[in-house]
PDB file of N, CA and C in Angstrom:
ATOM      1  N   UNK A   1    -218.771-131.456  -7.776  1.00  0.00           N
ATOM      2  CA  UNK A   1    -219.679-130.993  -8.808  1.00  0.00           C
ATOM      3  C   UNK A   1    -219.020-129.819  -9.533  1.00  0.00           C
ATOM      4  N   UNK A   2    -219.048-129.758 -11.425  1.00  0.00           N
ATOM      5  CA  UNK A   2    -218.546-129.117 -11.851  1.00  0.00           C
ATOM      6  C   UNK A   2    -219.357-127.739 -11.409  1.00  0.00           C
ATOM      7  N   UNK A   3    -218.980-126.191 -12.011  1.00  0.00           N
ATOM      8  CA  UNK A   3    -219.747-125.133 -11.948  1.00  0.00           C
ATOM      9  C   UNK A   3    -220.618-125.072 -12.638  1.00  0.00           C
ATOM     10  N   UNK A   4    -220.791-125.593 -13.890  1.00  0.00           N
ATOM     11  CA  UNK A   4    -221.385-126.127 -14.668  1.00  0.00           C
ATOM     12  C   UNK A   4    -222.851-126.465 -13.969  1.00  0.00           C
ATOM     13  N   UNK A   5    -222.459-127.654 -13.439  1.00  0.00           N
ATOM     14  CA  UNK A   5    -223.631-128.687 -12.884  1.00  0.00           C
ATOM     15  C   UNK A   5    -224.476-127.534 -11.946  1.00  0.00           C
ATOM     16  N   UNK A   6    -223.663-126.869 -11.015  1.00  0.00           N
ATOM     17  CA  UNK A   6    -224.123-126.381 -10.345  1.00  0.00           C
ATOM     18  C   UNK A   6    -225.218-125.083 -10.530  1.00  0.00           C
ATOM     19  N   UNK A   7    -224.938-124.673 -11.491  1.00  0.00           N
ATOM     20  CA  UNK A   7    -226.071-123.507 -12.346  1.00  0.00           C
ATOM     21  C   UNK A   7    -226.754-124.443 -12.688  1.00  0.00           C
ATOM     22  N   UNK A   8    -226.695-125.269 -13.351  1.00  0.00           N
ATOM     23  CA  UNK A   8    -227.698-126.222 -14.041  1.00  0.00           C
ATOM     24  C   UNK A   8    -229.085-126.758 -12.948  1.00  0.00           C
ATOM     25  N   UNK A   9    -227.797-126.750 -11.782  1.00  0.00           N
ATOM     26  CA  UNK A   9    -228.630-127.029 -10.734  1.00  0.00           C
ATOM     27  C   UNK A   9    -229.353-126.273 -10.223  1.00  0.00           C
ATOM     28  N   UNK A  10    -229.019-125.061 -10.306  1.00  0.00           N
ATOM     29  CA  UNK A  10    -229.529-123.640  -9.635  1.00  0.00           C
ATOM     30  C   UNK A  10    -230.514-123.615 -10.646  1.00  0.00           C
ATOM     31  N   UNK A  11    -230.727-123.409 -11.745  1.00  0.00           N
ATOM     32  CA  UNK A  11    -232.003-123.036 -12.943  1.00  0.00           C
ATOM     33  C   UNK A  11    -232.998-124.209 -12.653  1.00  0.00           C
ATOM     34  N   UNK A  12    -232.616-125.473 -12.117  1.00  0.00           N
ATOM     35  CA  UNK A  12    -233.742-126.448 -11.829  1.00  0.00           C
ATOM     36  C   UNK A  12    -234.703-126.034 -10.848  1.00  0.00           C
ATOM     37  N   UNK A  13    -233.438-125.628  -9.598  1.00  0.00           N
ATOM     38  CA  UNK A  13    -234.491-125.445  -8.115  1.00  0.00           C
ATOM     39  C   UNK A  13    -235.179-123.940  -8.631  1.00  0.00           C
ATOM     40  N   UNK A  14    -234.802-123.236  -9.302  1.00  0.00           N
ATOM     41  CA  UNK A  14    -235.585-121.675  -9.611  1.00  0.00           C
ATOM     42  C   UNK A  14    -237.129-121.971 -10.623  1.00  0.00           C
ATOM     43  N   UNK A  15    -236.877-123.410 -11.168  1.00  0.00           N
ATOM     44  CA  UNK A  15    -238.018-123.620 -12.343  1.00  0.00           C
ATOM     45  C   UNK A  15    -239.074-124.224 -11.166  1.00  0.00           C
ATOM     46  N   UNK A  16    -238.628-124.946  -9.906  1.00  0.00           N
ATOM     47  CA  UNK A  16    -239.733-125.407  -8.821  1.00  0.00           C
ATOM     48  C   UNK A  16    -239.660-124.432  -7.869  1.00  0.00           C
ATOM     49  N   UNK A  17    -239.794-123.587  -7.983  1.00  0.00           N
ATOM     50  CA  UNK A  17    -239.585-122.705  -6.611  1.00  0.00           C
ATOM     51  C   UNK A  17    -238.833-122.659  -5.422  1.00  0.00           C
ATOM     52  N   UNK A  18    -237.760-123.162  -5.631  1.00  0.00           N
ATOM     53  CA  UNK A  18    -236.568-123.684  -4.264  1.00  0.00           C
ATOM     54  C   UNK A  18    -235.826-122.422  -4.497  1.00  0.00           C
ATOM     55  N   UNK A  19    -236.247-120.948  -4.160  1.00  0.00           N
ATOM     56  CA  UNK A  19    -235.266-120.150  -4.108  1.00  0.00           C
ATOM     57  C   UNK A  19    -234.004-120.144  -3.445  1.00  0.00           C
ATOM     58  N   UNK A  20    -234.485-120.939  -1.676  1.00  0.00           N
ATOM     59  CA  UNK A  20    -233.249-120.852  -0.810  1.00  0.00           C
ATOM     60  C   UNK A  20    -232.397-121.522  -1.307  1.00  0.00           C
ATOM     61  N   UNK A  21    -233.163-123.053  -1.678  1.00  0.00           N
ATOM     62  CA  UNK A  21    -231.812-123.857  -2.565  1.00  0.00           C
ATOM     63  C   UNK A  21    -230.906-123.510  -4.013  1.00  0.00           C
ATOM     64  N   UNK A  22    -231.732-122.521  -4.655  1.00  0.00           N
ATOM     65  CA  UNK A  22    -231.210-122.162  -5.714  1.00  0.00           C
ATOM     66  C   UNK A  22    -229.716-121.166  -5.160  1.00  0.00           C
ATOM     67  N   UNK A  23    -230.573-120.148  -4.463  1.00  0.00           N
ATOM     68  CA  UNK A  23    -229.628-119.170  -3.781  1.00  0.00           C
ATOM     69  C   UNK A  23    -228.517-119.765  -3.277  1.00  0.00           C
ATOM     70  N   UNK A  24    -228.734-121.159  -2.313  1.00  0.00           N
ATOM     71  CA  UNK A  24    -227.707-122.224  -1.804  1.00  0.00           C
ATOM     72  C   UNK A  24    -226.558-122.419  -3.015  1.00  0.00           C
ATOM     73  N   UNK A  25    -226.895-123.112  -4.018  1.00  0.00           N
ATOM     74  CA  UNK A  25    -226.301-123.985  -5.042  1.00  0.00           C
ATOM     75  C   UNK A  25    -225.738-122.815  -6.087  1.00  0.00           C
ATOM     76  N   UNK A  26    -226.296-121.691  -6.462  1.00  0.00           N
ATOM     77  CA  UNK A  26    -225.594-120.569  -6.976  1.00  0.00           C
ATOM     78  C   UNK A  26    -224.283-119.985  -6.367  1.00  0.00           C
ATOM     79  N   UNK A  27    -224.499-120.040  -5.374  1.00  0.00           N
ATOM     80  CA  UNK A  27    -223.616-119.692  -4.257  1.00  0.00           C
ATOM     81  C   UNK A  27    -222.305-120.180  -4.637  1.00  0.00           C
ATOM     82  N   UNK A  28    -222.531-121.599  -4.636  1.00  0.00           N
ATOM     83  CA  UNK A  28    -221.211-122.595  -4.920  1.00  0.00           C
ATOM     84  C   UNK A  28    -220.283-122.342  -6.302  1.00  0.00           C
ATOM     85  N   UNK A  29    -221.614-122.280  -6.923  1.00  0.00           N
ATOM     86  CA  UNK A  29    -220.776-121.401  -8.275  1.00  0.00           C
ATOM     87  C   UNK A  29    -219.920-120.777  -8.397  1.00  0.00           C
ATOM     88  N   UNK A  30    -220.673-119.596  -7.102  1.00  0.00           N
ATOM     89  CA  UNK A  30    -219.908-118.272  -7.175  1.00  0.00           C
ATOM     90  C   UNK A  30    -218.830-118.479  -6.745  1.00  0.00           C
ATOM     91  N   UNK A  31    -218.172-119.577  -5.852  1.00  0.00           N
ATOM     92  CA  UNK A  31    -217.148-119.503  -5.503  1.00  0.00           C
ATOM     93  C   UNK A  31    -216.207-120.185  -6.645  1.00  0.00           C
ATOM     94  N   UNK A  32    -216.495-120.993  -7.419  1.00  0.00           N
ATOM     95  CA  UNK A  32    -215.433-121.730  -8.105  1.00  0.00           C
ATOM     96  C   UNK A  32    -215.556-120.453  -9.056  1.00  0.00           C
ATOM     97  N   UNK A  33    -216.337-119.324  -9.012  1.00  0.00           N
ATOM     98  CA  UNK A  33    -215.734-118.325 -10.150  1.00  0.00           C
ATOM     99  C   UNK A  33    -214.935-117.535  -9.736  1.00  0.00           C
ATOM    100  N   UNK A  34    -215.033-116.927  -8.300  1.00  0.00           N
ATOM    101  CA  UNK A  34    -214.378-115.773  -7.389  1.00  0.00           C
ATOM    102  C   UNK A  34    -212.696-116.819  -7.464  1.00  0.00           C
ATOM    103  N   UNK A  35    -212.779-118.405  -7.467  1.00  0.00           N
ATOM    104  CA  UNK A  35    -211.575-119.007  -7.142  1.00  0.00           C
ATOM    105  C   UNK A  35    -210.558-118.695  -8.589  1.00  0.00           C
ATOM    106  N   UNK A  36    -211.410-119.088  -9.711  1.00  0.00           N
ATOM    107  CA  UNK A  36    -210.520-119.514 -10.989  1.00  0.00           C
ATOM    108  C   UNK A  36    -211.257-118.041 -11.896  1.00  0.00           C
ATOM    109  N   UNK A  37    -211.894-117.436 -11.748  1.00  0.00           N
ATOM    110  CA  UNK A  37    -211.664-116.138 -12.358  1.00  0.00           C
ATOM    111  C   UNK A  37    -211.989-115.863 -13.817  1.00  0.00           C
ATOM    112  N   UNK A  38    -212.564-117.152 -14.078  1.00  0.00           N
ATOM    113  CA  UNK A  38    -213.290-117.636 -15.423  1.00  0.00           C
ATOM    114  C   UNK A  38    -214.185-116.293 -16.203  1.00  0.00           C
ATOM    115  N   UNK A  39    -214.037-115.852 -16.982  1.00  0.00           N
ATOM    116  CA  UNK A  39    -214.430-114.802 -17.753  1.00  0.00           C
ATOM    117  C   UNK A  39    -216.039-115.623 -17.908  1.00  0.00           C
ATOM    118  N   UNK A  40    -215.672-116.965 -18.714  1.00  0.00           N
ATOM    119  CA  UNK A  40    -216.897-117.380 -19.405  1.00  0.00           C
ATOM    120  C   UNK A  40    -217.588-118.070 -18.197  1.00  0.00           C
ATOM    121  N   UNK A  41    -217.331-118.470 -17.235  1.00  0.00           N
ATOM    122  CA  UNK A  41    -217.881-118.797 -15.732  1.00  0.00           C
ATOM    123  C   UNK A  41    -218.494-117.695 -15.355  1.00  0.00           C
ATOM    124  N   UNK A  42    -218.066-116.598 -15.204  1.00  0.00           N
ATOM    125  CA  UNK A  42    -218.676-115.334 -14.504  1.00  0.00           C
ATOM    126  C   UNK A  42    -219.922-115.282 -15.778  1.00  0.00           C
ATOM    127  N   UNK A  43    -219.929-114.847 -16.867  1.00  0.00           N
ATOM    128  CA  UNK A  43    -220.711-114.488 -17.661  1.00  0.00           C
ATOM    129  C   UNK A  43    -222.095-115.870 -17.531  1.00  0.00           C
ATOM    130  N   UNK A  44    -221.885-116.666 -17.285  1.00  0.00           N
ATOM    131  CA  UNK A  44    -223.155-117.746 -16.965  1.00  0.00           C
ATOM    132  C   UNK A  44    -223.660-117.689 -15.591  1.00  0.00           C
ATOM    133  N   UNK A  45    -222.379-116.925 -14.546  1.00  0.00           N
ATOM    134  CA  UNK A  45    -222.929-116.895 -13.399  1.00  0.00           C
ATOM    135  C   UNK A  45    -224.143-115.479 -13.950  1.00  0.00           C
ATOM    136  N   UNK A  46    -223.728-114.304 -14.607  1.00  0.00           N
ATOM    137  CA  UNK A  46    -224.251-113.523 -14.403  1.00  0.00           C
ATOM    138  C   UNK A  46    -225.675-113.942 -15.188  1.00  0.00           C
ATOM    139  N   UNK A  47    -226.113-114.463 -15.878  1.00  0.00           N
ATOM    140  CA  UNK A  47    -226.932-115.132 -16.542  1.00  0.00           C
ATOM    141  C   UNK A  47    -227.906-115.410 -15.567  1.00  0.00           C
ATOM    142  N   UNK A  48    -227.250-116.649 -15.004  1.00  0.00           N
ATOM    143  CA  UNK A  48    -228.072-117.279 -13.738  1.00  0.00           C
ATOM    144  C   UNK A  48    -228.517-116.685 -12.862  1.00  0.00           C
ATOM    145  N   UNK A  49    -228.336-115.657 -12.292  1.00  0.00           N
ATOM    146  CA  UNK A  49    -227.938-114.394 -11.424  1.00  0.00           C
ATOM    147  C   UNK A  49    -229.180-113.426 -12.356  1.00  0.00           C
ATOM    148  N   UNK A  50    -229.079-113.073 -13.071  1.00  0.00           N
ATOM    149  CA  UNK A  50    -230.376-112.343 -14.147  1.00  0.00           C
ATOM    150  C   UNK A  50    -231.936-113.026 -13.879  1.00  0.00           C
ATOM    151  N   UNK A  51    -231.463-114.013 -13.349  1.00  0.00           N
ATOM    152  CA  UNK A  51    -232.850-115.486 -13.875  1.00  0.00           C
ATOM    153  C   UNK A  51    -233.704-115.252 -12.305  1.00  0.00           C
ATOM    154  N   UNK A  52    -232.716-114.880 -11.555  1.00  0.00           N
ATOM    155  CA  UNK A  52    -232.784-115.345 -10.048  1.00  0.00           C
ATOM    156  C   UNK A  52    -233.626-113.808  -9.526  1.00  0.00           C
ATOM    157  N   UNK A  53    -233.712-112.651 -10.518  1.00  0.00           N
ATOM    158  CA  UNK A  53    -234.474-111.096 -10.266  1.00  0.00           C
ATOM    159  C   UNK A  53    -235.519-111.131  -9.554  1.00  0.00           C
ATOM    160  N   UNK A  54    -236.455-111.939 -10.148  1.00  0.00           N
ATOM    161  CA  UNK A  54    -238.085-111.658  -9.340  1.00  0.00           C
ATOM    162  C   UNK A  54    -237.669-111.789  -8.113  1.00  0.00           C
ATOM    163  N   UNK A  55    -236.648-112.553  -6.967  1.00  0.00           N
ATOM    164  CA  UNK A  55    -236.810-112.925  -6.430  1.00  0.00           C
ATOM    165  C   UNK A  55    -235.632-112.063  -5.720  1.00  0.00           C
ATOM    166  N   UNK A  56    -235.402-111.167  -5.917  1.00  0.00           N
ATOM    167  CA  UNK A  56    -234.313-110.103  -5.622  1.00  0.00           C
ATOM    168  C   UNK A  56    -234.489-109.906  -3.949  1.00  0.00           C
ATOM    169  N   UNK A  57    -235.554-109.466  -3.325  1.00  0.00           N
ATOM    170  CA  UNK A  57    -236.236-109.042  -2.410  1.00  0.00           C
ATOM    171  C   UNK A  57    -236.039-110.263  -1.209  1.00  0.00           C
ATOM    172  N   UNK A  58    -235.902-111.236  -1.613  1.00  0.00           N
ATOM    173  CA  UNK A  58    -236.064-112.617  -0.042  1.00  0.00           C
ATOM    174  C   UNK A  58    -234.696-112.191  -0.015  1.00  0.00           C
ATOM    175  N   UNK A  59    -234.664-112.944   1.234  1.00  0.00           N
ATOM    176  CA  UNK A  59    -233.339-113.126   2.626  1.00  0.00           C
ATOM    177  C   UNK A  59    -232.586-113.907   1.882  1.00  0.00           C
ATOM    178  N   UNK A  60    -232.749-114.919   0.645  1.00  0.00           N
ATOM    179  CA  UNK A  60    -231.983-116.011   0.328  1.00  0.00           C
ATOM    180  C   UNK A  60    -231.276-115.324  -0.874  1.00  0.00           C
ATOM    181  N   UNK A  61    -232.134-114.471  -1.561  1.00  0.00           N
ATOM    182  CA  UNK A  61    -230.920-113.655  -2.683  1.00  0.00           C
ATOM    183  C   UNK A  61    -229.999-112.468  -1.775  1.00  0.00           C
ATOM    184  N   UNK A  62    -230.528-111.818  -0.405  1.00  0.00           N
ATOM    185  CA  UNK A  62    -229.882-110.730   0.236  1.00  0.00           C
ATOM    186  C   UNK A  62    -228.712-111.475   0.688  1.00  0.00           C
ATOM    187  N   UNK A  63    -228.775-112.601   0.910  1.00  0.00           N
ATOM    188  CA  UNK A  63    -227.307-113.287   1.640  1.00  0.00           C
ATOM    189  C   UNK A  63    -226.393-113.731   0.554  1.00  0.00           C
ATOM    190  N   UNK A  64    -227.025-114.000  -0.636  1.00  0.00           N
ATOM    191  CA  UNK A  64    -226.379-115.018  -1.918  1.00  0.00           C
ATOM    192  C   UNK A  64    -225.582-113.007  -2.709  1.00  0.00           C
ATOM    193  N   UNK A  65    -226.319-112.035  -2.322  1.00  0.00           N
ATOM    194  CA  UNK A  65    -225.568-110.860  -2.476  1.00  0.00           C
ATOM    195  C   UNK A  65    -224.678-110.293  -1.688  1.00  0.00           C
ATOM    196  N   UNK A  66    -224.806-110.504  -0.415  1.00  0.00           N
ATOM    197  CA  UNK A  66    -223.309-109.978   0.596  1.00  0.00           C
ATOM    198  C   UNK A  66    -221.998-111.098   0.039  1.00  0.00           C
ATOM    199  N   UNK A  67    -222.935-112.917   0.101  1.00  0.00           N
ATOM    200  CA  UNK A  67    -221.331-113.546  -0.079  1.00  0.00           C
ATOM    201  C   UNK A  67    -220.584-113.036  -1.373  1.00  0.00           C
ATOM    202  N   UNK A  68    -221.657-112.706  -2.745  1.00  0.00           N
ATOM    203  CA  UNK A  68    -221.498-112.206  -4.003  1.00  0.00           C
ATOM    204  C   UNK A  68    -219.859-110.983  -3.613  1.00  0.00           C
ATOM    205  N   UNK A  69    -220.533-110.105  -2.502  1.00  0.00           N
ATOM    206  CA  UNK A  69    -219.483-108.979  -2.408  1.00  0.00           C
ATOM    207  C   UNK A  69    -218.419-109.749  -1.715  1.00  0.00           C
ATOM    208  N   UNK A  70    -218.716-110.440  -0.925  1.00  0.00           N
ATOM    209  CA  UNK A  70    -217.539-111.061   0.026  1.00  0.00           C
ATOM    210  C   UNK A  70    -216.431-111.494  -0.627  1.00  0.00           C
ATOM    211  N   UNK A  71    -216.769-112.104  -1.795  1.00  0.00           N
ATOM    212  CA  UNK A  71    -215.792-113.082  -2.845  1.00  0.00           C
ATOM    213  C   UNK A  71    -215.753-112.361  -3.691  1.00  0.00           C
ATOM    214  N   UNK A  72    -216.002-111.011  -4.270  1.00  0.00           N
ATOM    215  CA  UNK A  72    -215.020-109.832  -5.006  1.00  0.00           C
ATOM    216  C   UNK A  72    -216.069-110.591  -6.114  1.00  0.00           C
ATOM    217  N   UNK A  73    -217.157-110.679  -5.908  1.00  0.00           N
ATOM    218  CA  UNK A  73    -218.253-110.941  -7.587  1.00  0.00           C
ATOM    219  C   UNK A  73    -219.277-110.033  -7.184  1.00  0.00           C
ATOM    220  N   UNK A  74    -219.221-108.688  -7.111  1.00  0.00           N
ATOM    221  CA  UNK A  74    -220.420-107.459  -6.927  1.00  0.00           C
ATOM    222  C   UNK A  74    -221.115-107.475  -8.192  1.00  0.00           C
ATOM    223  N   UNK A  75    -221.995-108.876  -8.522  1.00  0.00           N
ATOM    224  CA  UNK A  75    -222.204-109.320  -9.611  1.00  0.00           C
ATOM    225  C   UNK A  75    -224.017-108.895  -9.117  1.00  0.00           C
ATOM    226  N   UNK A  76    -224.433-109.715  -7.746  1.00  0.00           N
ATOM    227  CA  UNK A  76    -225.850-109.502  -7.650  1.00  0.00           C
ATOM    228  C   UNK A  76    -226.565-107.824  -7.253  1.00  0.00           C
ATOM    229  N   UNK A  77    -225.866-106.801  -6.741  1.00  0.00           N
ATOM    230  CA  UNK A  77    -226.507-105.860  -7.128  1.00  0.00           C
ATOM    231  C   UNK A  77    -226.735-104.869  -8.413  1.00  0.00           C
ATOM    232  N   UNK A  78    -225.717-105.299  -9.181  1.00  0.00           N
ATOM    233  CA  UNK A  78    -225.840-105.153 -10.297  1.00  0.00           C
ATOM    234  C   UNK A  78    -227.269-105.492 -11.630  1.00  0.00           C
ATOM    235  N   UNK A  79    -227.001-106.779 -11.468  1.00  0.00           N
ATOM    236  CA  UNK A  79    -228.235-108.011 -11.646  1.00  0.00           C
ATOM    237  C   UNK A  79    -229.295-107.533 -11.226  1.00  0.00           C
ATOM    238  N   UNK A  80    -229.727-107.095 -10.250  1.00  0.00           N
ATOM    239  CA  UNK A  80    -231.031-106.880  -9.566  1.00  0.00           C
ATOM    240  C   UNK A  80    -231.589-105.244  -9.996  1.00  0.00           C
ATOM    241  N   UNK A  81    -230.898-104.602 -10.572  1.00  0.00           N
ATOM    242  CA  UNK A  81    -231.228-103.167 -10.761  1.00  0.00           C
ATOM    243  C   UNK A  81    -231.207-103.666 -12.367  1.00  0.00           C
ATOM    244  N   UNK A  82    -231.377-104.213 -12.932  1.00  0.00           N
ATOM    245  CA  UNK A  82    -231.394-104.610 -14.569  1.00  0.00           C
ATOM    246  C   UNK A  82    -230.717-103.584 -14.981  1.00  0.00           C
TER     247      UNK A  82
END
């Protein structure tokens, strides 16, 4: 699945309430961005990542933010403090 698909996928499960899965499938993103370093990849991750706020507070964005740091994208605490 492109990275692409995979936000696409992530904004679906966030429009039904599948945070864990969103958090899951964002995730994947994050890695094909942390891999290839995509300027315009990161900037949709951070997008997606903006979308994902209300929900800042569950266990499924706190983990989708350590791997965020793990893979050098300190993208979700950023995101979460608007």
């Amino acid at each position: 699945m492109t990275s692409n698909a995979h936000l696409t996928l992530t904004n679906a499960r966030l429009q039904s309430g599948e945070i864990e899965e969103a958090a899951r499938v964002v995730g994947n993103a994050a890695v094909l961005a942390a891999q290839t370093r995509s300027t315009r990849l990161v900037k949709k991750l951070r997008t997606t990542l903006a979308r994902m706020r209300p929900w800042q507070d569950t266990s499924a964005a706190m983990v989708l933010d350590d791997q965020l740091m793990a893979w050098g994208l300190a993208l979700g605490k950023v995101i979460w403090r608007g």
